[in-house]
PDB file of N, CA and C in Angstrom:
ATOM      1  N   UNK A   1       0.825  -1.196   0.000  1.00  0.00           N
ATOM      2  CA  UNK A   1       0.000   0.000   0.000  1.00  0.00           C
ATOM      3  C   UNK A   1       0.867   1.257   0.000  1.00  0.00           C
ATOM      4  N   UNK A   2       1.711   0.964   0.798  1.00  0.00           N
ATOM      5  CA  UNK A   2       2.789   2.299   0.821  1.00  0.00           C
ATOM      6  C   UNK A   2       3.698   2.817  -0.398  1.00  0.00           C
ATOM      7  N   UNK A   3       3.480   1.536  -1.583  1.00  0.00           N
ATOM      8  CA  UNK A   3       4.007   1.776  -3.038  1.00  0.00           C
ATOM      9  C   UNK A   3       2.777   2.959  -3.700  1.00  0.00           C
ATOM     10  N   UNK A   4       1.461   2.460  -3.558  1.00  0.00           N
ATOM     11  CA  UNK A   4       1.095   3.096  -4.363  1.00  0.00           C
ATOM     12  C   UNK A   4       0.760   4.235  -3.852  1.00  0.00           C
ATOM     13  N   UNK A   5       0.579   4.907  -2.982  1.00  0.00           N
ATOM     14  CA  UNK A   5       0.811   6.046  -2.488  1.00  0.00           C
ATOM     15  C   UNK A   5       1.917   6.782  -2.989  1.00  0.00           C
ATOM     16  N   UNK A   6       3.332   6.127  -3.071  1.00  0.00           N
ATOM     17  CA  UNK A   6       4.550   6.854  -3.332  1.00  0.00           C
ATOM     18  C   UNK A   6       4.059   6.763  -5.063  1.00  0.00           C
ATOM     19  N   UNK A   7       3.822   6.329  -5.508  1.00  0.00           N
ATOM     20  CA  UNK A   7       3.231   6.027  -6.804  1.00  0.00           C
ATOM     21  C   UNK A   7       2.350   7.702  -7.335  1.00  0.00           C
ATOM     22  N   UNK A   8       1.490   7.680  -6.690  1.00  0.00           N
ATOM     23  CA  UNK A   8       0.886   8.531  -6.568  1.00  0.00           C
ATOM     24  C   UNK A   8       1.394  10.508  -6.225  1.00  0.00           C
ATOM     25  N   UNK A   9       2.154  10.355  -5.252  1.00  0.00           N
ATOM     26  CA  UNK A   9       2.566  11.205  -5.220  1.00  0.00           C
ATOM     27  C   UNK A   9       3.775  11.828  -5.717  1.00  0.00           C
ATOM     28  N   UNK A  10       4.696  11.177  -6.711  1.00  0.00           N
ATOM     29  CA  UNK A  10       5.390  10.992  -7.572  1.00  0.00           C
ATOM     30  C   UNK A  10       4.631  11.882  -8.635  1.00  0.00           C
ATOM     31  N   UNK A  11       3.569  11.067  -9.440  1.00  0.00           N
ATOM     32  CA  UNK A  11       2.722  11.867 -10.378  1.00  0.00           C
ATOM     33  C   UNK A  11       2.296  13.084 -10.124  1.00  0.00           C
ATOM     34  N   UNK A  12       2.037  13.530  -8.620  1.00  0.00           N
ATOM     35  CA  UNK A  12       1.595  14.804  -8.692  1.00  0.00           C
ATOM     36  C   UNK A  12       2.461  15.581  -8.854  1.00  0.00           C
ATOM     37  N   UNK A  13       3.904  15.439  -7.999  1.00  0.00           N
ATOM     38  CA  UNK A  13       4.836  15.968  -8.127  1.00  0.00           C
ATOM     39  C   UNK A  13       5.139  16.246  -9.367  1.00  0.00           C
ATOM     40  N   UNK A  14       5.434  15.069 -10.697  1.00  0.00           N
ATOM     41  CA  UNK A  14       5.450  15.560 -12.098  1.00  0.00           C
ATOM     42  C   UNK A  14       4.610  16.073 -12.550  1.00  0.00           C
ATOM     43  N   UNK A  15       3.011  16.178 -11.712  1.00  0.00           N
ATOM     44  CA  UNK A  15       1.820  17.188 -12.979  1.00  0.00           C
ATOM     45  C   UNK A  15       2.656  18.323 -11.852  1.00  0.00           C
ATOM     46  N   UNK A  16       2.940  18.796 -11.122  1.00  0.00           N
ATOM     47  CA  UNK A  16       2.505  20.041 -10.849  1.00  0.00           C
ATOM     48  C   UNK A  16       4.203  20.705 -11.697  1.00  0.00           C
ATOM     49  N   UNK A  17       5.212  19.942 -11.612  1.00  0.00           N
ATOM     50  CA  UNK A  17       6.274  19.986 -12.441  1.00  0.00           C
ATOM     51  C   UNK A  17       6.045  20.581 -13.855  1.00  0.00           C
ATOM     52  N   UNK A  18       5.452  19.901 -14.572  1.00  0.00           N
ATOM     53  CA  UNK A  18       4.847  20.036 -15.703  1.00  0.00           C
ATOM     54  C   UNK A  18       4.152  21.425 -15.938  1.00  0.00           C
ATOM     55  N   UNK A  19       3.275  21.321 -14.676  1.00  0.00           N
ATOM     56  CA  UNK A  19       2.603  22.785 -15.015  1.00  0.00           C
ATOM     57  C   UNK A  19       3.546  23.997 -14.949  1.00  0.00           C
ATOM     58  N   UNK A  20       4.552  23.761 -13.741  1.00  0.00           N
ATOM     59  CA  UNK A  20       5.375  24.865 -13.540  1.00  0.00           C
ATOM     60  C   UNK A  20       5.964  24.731 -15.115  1.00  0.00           C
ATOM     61  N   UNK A  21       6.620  24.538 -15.363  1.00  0.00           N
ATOM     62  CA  UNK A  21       7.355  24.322 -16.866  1.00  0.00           C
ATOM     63  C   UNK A  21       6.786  24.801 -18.127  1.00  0.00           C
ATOM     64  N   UNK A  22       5.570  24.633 -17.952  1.00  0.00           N
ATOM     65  CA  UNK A  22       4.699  25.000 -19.459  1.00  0.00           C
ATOM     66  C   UNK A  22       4.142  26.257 -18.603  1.00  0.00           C
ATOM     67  N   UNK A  23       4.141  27.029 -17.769  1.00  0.00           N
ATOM     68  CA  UNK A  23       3.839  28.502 -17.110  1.00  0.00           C
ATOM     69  C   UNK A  23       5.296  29.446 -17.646  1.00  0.00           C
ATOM     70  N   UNK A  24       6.159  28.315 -17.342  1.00  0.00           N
ATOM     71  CA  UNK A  24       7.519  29.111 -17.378  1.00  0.00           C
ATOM     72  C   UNK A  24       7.648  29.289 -19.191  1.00  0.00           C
ATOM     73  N   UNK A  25       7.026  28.218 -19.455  1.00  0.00           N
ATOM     74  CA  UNK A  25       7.383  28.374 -21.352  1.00  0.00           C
ATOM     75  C   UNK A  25       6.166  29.153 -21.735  1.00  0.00           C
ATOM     76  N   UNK A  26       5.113  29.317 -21.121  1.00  0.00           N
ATOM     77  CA  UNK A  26       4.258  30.670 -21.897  1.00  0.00           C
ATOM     78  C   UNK A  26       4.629  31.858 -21.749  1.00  0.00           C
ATOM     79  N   UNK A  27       5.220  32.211 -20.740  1.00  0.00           N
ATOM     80  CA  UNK A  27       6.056  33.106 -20.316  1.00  0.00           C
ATOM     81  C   UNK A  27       7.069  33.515 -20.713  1.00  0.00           C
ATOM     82  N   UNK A  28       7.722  32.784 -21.195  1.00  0.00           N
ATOM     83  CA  UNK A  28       8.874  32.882 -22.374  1.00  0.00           C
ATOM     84  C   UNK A  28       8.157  33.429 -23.947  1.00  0.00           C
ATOM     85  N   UNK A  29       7.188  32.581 -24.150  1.00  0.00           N
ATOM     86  CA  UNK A  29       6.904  32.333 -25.922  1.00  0.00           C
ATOM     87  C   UNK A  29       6.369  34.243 -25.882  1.00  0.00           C
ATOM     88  N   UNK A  30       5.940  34.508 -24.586  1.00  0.00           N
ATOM     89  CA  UNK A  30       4.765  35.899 -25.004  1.00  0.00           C
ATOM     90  C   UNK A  30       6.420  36.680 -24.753  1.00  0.00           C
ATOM     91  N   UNK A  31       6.869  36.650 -23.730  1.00  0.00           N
ATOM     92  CA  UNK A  31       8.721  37.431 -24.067  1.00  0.00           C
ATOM     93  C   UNK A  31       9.019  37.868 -25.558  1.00  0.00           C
ATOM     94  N   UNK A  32       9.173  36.674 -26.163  1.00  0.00           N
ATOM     95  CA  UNK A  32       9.608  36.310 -27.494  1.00  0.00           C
ATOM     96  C   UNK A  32       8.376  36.795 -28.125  1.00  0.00           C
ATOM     97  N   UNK A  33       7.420  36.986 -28.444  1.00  0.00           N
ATOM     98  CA  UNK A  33       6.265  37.706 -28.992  1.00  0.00           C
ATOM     99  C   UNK A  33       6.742  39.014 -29.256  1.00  0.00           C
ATOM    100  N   UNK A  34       6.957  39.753 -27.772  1.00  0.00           N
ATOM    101  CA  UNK A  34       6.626  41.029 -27.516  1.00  0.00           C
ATOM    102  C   UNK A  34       7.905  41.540 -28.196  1.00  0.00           C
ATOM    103  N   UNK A  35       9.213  40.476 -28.333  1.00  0.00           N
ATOM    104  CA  UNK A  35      10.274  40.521 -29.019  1.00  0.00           C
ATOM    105  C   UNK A  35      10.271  41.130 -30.416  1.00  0.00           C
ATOM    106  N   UNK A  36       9.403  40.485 -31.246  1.00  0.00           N
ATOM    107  CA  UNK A  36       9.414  40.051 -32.532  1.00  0.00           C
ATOM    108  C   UNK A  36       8.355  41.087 -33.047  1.00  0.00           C
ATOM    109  N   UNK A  37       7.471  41.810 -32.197  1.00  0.00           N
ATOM    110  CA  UNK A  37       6.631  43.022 -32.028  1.00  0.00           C
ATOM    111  C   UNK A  37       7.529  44.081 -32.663  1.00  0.00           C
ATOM    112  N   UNK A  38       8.580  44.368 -31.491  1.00  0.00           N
ATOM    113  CA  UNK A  38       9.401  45.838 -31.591  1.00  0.00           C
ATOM    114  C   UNK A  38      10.033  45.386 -32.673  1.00  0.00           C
ATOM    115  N   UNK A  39      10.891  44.182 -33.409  1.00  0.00           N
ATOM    116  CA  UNK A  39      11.854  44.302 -34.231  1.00  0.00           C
ATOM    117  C   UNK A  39      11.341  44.721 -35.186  1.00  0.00           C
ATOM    118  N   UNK A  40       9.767  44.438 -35.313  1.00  0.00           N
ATOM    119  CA  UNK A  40       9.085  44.667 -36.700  1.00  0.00           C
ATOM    120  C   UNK A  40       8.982  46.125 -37.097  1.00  0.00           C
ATOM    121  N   UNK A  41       8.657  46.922 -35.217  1.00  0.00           N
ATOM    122  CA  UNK A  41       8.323  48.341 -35.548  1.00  0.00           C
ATOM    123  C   UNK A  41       9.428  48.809 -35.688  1.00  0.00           C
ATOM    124  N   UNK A  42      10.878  48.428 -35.508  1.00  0.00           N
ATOM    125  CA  UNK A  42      11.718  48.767 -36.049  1.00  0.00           C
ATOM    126  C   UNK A  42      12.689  48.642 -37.377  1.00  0.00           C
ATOM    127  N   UNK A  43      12.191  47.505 -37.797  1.00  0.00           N
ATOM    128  CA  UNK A  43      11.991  46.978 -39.342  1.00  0.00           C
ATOM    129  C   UNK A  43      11.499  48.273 -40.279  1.00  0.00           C
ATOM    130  N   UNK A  44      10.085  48.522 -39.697  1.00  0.00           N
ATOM    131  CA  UNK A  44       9.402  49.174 -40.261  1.00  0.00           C
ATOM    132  C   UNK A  44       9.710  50.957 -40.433  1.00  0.00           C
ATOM    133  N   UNK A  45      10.677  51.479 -39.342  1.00  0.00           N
ATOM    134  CA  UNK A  45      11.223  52.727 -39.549  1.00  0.00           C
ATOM    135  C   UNK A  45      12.169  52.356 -40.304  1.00  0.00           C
ATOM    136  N   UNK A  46      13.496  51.492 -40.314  1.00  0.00           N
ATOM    137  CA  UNK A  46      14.085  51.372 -40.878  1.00  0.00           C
ATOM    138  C   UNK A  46      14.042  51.457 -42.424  1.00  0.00           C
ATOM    139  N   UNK A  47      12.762  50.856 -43.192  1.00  0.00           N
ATOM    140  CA  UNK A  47      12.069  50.907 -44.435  1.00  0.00           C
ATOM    141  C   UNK A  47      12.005  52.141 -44.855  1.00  0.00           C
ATOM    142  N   UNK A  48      11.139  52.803 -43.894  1.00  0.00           N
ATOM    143  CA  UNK A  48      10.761  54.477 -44.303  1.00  0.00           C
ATOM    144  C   UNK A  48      11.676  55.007 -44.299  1.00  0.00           C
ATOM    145  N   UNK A  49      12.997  55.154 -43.308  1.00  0.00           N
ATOM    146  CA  UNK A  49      13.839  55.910 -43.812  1.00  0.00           C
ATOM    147  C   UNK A  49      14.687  55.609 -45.511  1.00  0.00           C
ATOM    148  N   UNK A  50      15.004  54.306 -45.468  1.00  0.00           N
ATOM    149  CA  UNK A  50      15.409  53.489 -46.950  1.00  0.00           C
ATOM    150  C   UNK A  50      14.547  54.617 -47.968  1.00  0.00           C
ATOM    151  N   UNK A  51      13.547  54.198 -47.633  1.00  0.00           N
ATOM    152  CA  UNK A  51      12.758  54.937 -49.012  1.00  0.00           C
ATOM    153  C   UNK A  51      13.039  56.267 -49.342  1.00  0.00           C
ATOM    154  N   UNK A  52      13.079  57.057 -47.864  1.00  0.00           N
ATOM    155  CA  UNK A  52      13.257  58.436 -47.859  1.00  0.00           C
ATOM    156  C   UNK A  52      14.450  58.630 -48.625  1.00  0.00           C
ATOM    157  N   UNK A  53      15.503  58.149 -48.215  1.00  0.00           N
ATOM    158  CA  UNK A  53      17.401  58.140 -48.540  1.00  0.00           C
ATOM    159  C   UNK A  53      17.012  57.612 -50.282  1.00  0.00           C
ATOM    160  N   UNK A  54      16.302  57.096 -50.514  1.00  0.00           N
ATOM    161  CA  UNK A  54      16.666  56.445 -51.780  1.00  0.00           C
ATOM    162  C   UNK A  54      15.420  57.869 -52.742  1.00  0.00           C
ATOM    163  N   UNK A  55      14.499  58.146 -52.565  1.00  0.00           N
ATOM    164  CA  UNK A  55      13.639  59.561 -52.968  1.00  0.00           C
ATOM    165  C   UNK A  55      14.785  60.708 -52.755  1.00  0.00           C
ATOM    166  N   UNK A  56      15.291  61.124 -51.310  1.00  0.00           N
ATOM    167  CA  UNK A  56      16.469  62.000 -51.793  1.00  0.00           C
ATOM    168  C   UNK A  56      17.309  61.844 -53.092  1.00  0.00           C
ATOM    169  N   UNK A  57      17.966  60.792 -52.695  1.00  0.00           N
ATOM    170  CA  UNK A  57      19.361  60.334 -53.944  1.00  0.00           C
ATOM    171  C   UNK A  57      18.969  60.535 -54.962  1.00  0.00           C
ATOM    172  N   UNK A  58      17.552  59.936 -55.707  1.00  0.00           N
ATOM    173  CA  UNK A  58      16.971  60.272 -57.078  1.00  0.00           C
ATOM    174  C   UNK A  58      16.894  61.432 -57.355  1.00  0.00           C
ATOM    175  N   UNK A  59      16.330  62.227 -56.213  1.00  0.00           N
ATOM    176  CA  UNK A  59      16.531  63.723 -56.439  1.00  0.00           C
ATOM    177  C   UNK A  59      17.903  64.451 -56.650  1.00  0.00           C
ATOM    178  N   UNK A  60      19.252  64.289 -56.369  1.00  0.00           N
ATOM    179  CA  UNK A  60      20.319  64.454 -56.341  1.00  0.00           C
ATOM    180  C   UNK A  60      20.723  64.177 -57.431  1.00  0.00           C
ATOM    181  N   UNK A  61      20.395  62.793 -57.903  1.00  0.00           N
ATOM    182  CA  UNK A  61      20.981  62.286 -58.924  1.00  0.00           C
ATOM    183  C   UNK A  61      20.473  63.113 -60.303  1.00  0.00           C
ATOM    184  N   UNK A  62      18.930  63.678 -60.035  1.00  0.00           N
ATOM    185  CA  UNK A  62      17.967  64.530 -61.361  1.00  0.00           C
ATOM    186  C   UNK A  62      19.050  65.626 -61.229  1.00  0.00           C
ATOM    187  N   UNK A  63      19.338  66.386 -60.051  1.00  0.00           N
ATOM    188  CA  UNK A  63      20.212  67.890 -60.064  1.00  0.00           C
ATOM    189  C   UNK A  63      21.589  68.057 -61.143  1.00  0.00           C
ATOM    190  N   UNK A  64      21.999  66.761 -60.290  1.00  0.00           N
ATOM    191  CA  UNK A  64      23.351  66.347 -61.019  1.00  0.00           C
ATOM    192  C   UNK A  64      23.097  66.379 -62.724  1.00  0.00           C
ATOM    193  N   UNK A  65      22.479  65.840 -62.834  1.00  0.00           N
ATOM    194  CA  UNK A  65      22.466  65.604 -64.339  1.00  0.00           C
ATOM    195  C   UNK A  65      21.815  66.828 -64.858  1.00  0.00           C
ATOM    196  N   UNK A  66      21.148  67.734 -64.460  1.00  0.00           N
ATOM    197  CA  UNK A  66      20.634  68.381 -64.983  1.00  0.00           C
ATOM    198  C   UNK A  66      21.687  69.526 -65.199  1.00  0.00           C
ATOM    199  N   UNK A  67      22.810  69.702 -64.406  1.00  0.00           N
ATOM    200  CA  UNK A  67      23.567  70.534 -64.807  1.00  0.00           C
ATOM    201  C   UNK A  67      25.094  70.307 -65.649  1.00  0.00           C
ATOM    202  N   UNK A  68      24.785  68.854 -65.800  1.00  0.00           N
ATOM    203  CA  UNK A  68      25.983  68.260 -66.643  1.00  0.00           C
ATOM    204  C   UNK A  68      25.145  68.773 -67.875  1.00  0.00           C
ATOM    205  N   UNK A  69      24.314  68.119 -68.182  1.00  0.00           N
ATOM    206  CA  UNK A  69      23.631  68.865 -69.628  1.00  0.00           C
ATOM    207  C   UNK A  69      23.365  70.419 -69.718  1.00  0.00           C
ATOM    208  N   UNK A  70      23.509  71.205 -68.782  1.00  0.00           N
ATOM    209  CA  UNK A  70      23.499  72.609 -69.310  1.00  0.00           C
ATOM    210  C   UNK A  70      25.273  73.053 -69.356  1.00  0.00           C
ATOM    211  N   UNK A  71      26.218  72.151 -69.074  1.00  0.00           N
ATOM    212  CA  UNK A  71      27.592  72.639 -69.593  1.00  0.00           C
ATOM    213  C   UNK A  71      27.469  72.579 -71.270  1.00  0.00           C
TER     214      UNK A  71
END
């Protein structure tokens, strides 16, 4: 009788194990969420400026040429 008791409380010990573990890994995955959040909003300035730098340059590049052809 005293087996299955230890039997028993063994398993709880691993469910409540278990639970701690998969608390600790949701806890992590939403970390890593909130991670992958900011890189994007910073992805996403990063873009706008690209575009901006690359709309300047075209513009630079129209100036340039426009005064090679009036030599």
């Amino acid at each position: 009788m005293n087996k299955v008791v230890k039997l028993k409380k063994d398993t709880n010990n691993k469910d409540s194990e278990i639970k701690q573990l998969n608390s600790k890994l949701n806890r992590i995955e939403k970390k890593i969420d909130n991670l992958y959040e900011r890189l994007d909003g910073h992805i996403v300035k990063i873009d706008k400026v690209y575009v901006r730098l690359e709309e300047h340059f075209s513009g630079i590049e129209k100036l340039l040429s426009f005064f090679k052809f009036k030599k």
